[in-house]
Every structure is written in structure tokens, then in C-alpha cells.
N, C-alpha and C. Protein backbone atom coordinates (compact mmCIF):
# COMPACT_ATOMS: atom_id res chain seq x y z
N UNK A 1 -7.18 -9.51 -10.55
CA UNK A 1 -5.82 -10.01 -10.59
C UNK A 1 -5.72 -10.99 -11.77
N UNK A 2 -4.85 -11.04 -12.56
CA UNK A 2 -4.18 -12.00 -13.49
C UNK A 2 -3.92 -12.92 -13.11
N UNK A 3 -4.66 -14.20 -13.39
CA UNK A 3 -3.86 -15.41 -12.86
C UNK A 3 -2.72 -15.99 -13.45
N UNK A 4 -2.54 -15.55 -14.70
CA UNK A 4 -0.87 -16.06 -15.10
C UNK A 4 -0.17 -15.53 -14.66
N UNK A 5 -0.11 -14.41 -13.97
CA UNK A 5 0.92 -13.56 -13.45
C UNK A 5 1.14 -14.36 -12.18
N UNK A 6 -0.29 -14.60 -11.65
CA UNK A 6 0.01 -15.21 -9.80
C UNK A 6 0.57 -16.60 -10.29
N UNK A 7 0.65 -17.58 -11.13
CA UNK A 7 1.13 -18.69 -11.54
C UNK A 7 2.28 -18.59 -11.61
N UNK A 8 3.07 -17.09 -12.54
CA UNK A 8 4.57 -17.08 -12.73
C UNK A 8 4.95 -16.55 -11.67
N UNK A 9 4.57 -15.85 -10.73
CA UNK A 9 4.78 -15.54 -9.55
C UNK A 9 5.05 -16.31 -8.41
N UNK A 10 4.23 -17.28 -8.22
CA UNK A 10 4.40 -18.37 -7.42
C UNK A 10 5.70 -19.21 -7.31
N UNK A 11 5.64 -19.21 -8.72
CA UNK A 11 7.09 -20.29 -9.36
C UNK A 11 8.64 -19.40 -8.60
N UNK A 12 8.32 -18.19 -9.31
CA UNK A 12 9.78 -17.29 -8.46
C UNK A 12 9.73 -17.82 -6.85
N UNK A 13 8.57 -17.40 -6.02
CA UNK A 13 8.49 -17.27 -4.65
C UNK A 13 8.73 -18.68 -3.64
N UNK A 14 7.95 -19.82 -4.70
CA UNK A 14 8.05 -20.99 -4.24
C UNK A 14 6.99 -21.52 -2.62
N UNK A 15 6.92 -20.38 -2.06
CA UNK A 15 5.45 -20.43 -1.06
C UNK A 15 4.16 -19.57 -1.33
N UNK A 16 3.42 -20.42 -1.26
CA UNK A 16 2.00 -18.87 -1.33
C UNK A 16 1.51 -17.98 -0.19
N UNK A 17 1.75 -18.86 0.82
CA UNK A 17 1.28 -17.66 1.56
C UNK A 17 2.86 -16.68 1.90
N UNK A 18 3.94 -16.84 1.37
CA UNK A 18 5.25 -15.42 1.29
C UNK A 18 4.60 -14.97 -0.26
N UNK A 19 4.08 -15.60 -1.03
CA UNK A 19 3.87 -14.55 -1.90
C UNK A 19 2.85 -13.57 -1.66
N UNK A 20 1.73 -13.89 -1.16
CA UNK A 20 0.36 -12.99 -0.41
C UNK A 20 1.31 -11.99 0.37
N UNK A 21 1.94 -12.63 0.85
CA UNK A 21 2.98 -11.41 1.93
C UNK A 21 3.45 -10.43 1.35
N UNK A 22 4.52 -10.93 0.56
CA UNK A 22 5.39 -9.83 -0.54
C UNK A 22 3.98 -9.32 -1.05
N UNK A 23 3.42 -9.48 -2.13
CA UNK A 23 2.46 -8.66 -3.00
C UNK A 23 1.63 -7.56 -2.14
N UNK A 24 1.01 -8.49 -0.70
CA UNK A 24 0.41 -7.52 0.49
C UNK A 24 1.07 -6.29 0.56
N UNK A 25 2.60 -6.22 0.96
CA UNK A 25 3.03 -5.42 1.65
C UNK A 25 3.22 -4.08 0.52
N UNK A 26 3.94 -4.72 -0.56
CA UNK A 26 3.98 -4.17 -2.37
C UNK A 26 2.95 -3.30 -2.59
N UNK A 27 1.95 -4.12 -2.61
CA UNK A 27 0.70 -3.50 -3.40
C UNK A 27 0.12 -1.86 -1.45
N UNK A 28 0.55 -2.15 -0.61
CA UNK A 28 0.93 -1.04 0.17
C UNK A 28 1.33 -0.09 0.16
N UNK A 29 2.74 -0.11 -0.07
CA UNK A 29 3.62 0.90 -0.67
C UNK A 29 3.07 1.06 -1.89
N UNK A 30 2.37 0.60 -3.36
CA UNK A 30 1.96 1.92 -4.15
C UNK A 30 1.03 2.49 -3.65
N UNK A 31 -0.38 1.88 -3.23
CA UNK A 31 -1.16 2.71 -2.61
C UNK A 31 -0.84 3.71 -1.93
N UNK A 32 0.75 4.13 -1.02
CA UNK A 32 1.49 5.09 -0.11
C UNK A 32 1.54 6.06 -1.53
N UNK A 33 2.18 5.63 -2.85
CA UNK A 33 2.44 6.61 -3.70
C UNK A 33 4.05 6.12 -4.06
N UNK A 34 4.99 5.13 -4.04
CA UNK A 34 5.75 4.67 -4.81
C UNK A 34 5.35 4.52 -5.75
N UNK A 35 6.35 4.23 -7.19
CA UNK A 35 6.61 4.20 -8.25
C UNK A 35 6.59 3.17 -8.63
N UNK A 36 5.71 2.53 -9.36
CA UNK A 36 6.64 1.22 -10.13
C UNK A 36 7.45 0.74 -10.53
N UNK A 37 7.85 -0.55 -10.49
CA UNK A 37 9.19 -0.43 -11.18
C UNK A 37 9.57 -1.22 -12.57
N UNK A 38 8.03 -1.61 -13.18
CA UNK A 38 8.14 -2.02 -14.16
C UNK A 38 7.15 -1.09 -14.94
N UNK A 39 7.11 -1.39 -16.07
CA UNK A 39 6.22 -1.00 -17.01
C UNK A 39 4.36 -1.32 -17.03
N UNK A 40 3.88 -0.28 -16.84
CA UNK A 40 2.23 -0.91 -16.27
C UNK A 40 1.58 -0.98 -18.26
N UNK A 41 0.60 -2.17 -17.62
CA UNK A 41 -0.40 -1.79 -19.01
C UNK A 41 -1.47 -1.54 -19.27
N UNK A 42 -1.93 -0.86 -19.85
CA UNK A 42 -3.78 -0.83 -19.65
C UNK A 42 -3.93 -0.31 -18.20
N UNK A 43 -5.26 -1.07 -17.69
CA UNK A 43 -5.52 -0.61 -16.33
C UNK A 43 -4.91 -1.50 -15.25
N UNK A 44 -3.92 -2.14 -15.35
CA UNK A 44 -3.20 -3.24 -14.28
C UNK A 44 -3.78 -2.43 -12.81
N UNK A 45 -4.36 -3.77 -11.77
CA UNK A 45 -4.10 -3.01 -10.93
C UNK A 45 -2.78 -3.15 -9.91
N UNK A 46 -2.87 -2.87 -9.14
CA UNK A 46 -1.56 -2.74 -8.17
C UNK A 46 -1.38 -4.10 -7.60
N UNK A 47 -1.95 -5.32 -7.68
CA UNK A 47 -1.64 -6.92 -7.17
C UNK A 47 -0.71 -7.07 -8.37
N UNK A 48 -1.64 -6.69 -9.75
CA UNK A 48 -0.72 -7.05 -10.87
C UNK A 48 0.71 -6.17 -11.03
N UNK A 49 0.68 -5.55 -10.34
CA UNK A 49 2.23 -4.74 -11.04
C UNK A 49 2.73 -5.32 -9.61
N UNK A 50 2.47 -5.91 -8.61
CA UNK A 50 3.43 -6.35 -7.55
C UNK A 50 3.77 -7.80 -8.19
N UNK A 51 3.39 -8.50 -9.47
CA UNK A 51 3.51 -9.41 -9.43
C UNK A 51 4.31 -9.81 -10.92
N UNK A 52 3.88 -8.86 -11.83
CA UNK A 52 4.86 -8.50 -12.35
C UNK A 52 6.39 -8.34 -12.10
N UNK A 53 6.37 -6.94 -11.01
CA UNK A 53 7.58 -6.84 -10.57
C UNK A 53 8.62 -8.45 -10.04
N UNK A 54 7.57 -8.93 -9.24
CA UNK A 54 8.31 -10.37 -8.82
C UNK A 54 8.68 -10.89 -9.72
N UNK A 55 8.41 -11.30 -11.23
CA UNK A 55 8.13 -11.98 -12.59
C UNK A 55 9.39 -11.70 -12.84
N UNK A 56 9.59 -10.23 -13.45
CA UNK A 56 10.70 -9.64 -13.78
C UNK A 56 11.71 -9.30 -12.92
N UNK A 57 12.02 -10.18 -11.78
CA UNK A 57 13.24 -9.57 -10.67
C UNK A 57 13.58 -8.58 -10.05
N UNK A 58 12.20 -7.32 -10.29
CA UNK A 58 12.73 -6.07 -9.57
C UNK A 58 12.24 -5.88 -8.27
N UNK A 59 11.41 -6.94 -7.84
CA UNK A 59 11.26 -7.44 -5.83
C UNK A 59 11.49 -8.91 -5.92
N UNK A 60 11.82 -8.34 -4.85
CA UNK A 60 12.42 -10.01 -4.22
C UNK A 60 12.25 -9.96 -2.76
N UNK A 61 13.13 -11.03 -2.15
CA UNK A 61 12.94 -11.06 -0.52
C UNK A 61 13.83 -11.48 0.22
N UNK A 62 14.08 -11.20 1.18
CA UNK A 62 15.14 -12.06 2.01
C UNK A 62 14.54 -13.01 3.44
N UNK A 63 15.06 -14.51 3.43
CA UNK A 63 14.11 -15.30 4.43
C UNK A 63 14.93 -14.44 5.40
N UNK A 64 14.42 -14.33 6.36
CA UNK A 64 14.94 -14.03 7.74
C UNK A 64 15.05 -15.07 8.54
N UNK A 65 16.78 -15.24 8.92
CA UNK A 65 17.16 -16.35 10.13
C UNK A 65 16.30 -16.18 11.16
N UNK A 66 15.96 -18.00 11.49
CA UNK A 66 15.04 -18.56 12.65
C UNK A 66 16.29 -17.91 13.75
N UNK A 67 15.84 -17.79 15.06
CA UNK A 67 16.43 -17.35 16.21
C UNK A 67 17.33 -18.34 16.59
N UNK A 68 18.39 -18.11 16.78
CA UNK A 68 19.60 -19.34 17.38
C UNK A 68 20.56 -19.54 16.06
N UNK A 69 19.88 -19.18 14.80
CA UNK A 69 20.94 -19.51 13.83
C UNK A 69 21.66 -18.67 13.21
């Protein structure tokens, strides 16, 4: 994994363990056989193109309302 990527990554996400989450679930679905949605380089592996993607705005997340609100 790239650590400038997990650095600029962090900054978008603002928690680390929702970013482990998002990238977890990400780097899932390509292993399933989705597509990227950015541009790969070299041999990136699949943490790096989930983190990328976050970098460049093409994942994101939605918090999900606590219960009662």
C-alpha cells in the first residue's frame, strides 16, 4: 500500500477506522471483478486503487443515522 495515498485518503474520510471500512469493503468488490473507476498504474494493488478512488471523489460514503434520529 502507498502511504501517501492512505495520508490523502485519511484527510477526505476524516476517521481511520471508516476509512479501513470503505477501502475493506472496495478493495472486495474488485476482488468480486468490478471495474475501477479511476485510472490504475503500474502494478497498483487494489488498497491502492480504493484509495485513489477516495482521493479523486469517485467513492465516498454516507454516515448512517444513529437510531431515534
Amino acid at each position: 500500500m502507498i502511504s501517501h495515498l492512505v495520508d490523502e485518503a485519511a484527510k477526505k474520510v476524516g476517521s481511520t477506522p471508516l476509512l479501513v471500512n470503505i477501502v475493506s469493503k472496495r478493495v472486495r468488490q474488485l476482488n468480486a471483478g468490478h471495474k475501477p473507476m479511476v485510472d490504475t498504474l503500474g502494478r497498483m494493488g487494489l488498497a491502492d486503487i480504493a484509495l485513489k478512488e477516495i482521493i479523486e471523489g469517485k467513492l465516498t460514503h454516507e454516515a448512517k443515522p444513529k437510531d431515534g434520529q
